[in-house]
N, C-alpha and C. Protein backbone atom coordinates (compact mmCIF):
# COMPACT_ATOMS: atom_id res chain seq x y z
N UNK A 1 -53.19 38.48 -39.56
CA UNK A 1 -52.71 39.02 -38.31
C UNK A 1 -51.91 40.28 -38.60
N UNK A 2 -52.12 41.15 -37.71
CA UNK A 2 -51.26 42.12 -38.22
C UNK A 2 -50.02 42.39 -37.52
N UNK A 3 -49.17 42.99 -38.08
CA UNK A 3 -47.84 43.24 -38.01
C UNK A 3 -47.45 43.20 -35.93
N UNK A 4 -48.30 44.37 -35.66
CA UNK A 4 -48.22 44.63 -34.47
C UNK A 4 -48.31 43.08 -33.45
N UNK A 5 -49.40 42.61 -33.79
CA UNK A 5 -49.96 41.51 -32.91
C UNK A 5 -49.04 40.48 -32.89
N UNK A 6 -48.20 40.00 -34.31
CA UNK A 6 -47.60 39.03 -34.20
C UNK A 6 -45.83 39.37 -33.91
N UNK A 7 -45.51 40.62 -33.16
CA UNK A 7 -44.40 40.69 -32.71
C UNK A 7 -45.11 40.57 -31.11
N UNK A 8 -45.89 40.78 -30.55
CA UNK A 8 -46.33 40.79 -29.53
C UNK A 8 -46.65 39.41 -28.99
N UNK A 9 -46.90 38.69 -30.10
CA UNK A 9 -47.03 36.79 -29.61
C UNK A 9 -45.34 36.33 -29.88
N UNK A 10 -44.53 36.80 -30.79
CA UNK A 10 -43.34 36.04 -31.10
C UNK A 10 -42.86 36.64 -29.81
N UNK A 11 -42.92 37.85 -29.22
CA UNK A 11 -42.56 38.42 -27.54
C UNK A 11 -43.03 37.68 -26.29
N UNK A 12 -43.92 37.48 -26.68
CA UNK A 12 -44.55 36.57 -25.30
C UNK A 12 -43.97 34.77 -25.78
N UNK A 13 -43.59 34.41 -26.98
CA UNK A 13 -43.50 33.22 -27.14
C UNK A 13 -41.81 32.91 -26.85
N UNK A 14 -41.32 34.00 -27.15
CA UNK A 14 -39.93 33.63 -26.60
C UNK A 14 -39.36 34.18 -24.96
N UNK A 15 -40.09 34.89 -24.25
CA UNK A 15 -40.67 35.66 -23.24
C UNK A 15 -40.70 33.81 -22.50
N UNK A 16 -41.69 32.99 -22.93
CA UNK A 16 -42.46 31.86 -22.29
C UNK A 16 -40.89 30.92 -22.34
N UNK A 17 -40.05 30.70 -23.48
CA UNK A 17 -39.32 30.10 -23.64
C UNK A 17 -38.32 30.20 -22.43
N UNK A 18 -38.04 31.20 -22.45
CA UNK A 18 -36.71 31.62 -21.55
C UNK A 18 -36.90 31.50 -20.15
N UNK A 19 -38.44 31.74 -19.82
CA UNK A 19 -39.11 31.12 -18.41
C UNK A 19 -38.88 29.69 -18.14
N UNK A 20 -38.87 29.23 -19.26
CA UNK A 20 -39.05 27.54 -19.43
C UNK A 20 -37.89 26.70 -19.08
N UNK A 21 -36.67 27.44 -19.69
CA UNK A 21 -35.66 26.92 -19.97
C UNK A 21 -34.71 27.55 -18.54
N UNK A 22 -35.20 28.70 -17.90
CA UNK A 22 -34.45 28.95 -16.50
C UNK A 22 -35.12 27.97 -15.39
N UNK A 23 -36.31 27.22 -15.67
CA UNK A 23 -36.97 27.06 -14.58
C UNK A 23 -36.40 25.74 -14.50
N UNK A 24 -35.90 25.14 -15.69
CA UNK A 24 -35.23 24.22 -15.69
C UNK A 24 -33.80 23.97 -14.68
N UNK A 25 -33.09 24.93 -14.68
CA UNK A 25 -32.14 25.44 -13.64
C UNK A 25 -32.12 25.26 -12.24
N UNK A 26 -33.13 25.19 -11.95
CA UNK A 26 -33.76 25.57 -10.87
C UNK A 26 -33.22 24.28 -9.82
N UNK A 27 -32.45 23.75 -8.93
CA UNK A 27 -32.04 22.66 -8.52
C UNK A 27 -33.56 22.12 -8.02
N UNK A 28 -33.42 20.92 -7.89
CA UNK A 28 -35.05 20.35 -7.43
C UNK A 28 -34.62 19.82 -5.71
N UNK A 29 -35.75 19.91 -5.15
CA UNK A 29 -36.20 20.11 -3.69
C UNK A 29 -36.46 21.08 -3.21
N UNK A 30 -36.99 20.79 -2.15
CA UNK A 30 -37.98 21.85 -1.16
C UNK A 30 -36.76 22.64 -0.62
N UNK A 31 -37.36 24.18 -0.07
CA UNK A 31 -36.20 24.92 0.41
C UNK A 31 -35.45 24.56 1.72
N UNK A 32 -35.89 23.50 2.48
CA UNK A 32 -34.95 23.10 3.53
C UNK A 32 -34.11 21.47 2.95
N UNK A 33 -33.82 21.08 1.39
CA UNK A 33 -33.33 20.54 0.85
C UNK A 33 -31.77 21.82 0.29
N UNK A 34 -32.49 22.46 0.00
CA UNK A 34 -32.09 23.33 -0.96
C UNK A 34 -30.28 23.98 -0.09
N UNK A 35 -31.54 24.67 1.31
CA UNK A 35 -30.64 25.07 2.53
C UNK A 35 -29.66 23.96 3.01
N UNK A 36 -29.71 22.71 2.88
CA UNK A 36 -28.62 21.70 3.90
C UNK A 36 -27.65 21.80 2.18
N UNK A 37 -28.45 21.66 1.26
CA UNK A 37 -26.96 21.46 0.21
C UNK A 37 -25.87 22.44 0.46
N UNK A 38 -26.47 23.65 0.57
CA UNK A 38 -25.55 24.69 0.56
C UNK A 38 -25.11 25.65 1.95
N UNK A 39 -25.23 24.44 2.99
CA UNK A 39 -24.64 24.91 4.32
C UNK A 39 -22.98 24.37 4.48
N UNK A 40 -22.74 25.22 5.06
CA UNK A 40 -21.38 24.64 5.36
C UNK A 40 -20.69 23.24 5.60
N UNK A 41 -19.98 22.98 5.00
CA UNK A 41 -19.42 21.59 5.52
C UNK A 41 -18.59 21.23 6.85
N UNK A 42 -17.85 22.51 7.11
CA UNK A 42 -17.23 22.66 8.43
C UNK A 42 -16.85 23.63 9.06
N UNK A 43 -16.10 24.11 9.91
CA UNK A 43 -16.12 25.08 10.58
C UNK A 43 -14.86 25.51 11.01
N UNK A 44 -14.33 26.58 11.31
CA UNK A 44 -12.95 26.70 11.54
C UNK A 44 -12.49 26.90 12.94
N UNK A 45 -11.47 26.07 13.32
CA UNK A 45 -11.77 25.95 14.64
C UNK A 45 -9.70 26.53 14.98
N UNK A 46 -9.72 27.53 16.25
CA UNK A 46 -8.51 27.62 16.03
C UNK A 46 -7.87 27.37 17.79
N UNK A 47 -7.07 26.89 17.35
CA UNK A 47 -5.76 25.87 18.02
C UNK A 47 -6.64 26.43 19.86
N UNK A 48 -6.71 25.26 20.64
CA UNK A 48 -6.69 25.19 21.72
C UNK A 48 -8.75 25.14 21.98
N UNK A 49 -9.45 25.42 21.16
CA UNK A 49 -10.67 25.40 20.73
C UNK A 49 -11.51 23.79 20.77
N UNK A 50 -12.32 23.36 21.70
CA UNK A 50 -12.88 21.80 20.98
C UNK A 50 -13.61 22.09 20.10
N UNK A 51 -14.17 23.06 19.79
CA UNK A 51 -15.43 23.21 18.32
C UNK A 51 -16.34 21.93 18.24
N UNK A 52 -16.75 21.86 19.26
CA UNK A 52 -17.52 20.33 19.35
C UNK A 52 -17.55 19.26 19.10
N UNK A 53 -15.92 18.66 19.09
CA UNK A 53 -15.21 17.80 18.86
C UNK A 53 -14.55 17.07 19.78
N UNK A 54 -14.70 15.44 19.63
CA UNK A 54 -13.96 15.09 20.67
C UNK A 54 -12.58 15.35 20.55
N UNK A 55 -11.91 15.03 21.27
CA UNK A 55 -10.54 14.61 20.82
C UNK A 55 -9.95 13.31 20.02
N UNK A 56 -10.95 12.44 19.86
CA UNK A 56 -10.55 11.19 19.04
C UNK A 56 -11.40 11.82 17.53
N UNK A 57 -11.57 12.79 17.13
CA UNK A 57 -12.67 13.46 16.22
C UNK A 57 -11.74 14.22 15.49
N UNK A 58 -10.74 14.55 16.09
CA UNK A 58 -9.84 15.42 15.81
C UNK A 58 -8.38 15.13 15.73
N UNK A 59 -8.42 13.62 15.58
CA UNK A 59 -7.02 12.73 15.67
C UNK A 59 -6.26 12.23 16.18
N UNK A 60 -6.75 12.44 17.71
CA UNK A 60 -6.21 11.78 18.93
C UNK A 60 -6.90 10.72 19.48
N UNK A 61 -7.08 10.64 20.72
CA UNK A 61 -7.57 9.02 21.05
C UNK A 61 -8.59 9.65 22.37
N UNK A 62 -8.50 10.64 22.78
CA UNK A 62 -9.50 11.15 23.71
C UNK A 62 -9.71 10.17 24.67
N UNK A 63 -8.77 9.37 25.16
CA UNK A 63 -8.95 8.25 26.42
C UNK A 63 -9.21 7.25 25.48
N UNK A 64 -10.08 7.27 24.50
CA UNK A 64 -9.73 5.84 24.08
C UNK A 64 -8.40 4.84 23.40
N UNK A 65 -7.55 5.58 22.95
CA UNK A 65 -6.27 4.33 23.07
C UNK A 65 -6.13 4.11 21.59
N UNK A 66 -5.43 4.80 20.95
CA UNK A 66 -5.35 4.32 19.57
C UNK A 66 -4.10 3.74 19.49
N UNK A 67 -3.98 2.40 18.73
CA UNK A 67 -2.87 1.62 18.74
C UNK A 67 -1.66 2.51 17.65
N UNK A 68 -0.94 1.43 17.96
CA UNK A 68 0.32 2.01 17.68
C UNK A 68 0.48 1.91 15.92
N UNK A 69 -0.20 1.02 15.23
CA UNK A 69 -0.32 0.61 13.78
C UNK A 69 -1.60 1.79 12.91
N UNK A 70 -2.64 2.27 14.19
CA UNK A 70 -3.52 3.26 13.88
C UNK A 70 -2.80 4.44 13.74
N UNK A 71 -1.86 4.63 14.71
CA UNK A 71 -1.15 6.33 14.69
C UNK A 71 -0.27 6.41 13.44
N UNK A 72 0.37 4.93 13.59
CA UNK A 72 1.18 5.22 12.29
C UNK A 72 0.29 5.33 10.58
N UNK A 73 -0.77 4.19 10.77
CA UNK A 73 -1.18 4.33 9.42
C UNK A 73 -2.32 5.50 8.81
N UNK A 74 -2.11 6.50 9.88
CA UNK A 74 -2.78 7.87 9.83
C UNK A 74 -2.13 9.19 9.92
N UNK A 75 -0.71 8.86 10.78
CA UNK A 75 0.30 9.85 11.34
C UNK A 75 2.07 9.94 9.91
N UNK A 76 1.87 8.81 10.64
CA UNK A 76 3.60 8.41 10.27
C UNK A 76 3.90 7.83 9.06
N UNK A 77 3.41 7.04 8.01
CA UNK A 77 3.27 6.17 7.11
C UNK A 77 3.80 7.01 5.88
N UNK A 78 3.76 8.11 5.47
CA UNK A 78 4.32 8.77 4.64
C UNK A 78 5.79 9.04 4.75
N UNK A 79 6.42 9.06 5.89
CA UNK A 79 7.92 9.60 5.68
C UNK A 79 8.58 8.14 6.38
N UNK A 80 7.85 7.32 7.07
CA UNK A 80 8.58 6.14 7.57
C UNK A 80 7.84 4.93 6.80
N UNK A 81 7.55 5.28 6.18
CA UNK A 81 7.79 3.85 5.02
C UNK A 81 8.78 4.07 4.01
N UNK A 82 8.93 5.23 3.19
CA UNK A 82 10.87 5.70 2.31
C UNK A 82 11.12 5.82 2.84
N UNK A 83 11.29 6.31 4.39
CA UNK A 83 12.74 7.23 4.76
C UNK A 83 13.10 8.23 4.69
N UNK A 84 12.09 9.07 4.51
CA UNK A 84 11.86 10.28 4.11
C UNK A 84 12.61 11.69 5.11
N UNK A 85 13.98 12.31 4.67
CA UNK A 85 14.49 13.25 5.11
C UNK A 85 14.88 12.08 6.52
N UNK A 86 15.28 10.99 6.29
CA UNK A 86 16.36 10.05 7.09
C UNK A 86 15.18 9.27 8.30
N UNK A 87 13.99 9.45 8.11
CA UNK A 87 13.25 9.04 9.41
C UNK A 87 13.63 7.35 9.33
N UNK A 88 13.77 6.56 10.26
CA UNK A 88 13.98 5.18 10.31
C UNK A 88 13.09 4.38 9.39
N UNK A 89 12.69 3.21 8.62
CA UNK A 89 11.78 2.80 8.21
C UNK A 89 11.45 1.94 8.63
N UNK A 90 9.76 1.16 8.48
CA UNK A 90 8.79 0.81 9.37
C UNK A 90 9.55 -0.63 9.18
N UNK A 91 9.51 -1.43 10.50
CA UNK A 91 10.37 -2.82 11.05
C UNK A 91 11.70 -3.07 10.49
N UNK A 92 12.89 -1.41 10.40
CA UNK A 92 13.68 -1.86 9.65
C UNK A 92 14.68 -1.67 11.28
N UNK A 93 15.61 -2.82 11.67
CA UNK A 93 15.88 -3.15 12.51
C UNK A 93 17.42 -1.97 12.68
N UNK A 94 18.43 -2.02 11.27
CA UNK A 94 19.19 -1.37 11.04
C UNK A 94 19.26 0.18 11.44
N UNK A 95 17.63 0.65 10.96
CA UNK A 95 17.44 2.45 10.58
C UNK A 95 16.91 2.56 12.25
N UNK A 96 16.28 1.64 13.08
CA UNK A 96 16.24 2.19 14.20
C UNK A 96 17.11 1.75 15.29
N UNK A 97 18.28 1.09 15.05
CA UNK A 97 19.26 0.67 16.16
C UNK A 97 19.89 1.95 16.98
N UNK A 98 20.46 3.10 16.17
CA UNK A 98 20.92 3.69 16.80
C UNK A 98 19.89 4.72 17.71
N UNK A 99 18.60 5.16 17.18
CA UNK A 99 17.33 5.48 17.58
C UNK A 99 17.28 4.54 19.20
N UNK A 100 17.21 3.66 19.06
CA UNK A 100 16.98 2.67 20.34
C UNK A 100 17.59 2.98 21.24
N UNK A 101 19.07 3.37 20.84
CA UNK A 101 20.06 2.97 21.53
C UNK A 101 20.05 4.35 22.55
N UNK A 102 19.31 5.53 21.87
CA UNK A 102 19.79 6.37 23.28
C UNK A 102 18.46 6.37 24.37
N UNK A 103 18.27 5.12 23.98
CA UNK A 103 16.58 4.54 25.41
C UNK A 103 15.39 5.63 24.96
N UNK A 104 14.54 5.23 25.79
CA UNK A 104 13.27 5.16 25.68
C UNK A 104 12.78 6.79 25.90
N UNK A 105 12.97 7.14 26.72
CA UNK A 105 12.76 8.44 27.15
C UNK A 105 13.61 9.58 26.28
N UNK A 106 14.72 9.55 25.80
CA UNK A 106 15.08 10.60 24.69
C UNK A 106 14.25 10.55 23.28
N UNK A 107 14.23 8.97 23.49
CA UNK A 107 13.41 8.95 21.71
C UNK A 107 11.60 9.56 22.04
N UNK A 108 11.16 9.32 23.02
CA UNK A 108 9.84 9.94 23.38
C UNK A 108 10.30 11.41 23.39
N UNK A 109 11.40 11.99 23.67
CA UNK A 109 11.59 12.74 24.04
C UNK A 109 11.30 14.10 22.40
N UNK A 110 11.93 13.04 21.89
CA UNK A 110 12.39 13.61 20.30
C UNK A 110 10.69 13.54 19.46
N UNK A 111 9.94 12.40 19.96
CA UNK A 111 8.99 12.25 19.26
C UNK A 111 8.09 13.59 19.99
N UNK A 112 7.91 13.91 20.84
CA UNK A 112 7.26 14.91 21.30
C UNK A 112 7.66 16.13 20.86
N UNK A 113 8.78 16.64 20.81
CA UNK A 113 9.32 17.94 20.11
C UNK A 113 9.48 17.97 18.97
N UNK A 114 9.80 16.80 18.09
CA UNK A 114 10.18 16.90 16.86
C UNK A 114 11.67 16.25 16.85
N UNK A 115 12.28 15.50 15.55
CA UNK A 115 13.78 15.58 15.36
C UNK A 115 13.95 15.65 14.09
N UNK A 116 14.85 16.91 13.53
CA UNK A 116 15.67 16.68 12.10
C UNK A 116 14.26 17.31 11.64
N UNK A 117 14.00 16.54 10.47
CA UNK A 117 12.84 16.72 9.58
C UNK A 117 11.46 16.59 10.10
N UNK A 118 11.10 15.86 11.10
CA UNK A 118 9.74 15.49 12.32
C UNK A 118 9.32 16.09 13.15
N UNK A 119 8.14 16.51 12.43
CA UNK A 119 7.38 17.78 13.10
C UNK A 119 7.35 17.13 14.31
N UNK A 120 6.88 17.91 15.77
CA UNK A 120 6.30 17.36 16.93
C UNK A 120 5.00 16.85 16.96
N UNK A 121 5.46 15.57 17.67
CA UNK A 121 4.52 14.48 17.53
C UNK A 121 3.79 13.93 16.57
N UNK A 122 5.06 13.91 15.47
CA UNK A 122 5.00 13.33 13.90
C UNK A 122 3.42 13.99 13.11
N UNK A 123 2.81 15.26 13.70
CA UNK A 123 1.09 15.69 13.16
C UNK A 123 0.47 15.11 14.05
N UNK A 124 0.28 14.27 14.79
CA UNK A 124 -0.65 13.64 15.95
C UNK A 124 -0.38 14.87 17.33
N UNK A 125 -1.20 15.57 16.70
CA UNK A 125 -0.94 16.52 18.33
C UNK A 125 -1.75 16.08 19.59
N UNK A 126 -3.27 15.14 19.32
CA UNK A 126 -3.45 15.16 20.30
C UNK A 126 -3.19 13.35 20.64
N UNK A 127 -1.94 12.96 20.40
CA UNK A 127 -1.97 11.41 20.58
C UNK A 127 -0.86 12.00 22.52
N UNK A 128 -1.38 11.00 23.05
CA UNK A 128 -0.99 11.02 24.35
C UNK A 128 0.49 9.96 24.12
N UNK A 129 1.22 10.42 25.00
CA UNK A 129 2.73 9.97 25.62
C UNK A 129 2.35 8.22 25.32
N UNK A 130 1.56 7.66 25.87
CA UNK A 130 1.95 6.48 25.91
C UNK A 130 1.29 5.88 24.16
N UNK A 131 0.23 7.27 23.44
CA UNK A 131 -0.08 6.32 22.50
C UNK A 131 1.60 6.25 21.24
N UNK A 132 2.15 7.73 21.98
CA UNK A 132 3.63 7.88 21.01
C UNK A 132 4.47 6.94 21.16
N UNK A 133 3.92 6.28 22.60
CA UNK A 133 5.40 5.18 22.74
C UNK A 133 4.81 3.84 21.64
N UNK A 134 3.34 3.69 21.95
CA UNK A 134 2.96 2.71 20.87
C UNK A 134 3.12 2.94 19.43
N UNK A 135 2.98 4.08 19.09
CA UNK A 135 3.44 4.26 17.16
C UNK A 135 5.07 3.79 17.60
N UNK A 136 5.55 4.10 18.53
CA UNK A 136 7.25 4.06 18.25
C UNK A 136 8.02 2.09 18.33
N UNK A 137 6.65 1.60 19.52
CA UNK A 137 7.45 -0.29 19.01
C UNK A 137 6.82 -0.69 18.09
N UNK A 138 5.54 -0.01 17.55
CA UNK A 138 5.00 -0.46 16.20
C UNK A 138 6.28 -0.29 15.61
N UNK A 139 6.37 1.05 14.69
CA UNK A 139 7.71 1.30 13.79
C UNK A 139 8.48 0.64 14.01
N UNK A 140 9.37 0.60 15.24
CA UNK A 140 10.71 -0.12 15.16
C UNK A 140 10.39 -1.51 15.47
N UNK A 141 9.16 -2.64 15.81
CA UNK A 141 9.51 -3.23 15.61
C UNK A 141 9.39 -4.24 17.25
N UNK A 142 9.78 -3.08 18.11
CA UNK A 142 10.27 -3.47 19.84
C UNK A 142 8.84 -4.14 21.08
């Protein structure tokens, strides 16, 4: 073989290799496999927007009624189980006496705006008035 010919096969033979070894790469499925892997996962949706979401989709209860043990063990459970920056803790009778004590409507009052360290409406923005009163006799207990 001569000189010429066999750089021209060792060219095409490592030429074939490198075809071989990208094609390998290649993720497997058809191109509308290919397209859902690498579509978006979600969408950005900004404040006051449904983005085709219910409202129970998005962490509220949308008329359906999320109990008071749901709001908390999705909402509240991080700073009212320690005590976190003084919040009362969950059935502790002591940490919410004085909480109680200025009635029902200031403490809704506080849970809706925020108190101290508690954002408004503890991150549950879209939990409705009466589902706040239910996270609130869950927590304390009442």
């Amino acid at each position: 073989m001569q000189p010429l010919s066999r750089l021209v096969v060792f060219t095409l033979a490592t030429a074939f290799c490198a075809i071989a070894a990208a094609a390998d790469r290649v993720p497997p499925g058809t191109n509308d496999d290919i397209k859902a892997r690498l579509a978006p996962v979600g969408q950005l949706c900004k404040s006051g927007e449904s983005c085709g979401q219910s409202a129970s989709a998005a962490g509220g209860s949308g008329g359906v009624g999320l109990s008071g043990q749901q709001i908390y063990d999705k909402f509240c459970f991080a700073c009212h189980m320690a005590g976190v920056g003084g919040a009362p803790k969950l059935h502790n009778a002591a940490d919410w006496a004085p909480h109680l004590a200025k009635g029902p409507d200031t403490l809704l009052g506080s849970m809706q705006h925020g108190f101290n360290a508690m954002p408004a409406k503890g991150t549950c923005m879209a939990c409705s008035d009466a589902e706040l009163k239910s996270a609130m006799e869950f927590m304390s207990g009442k």
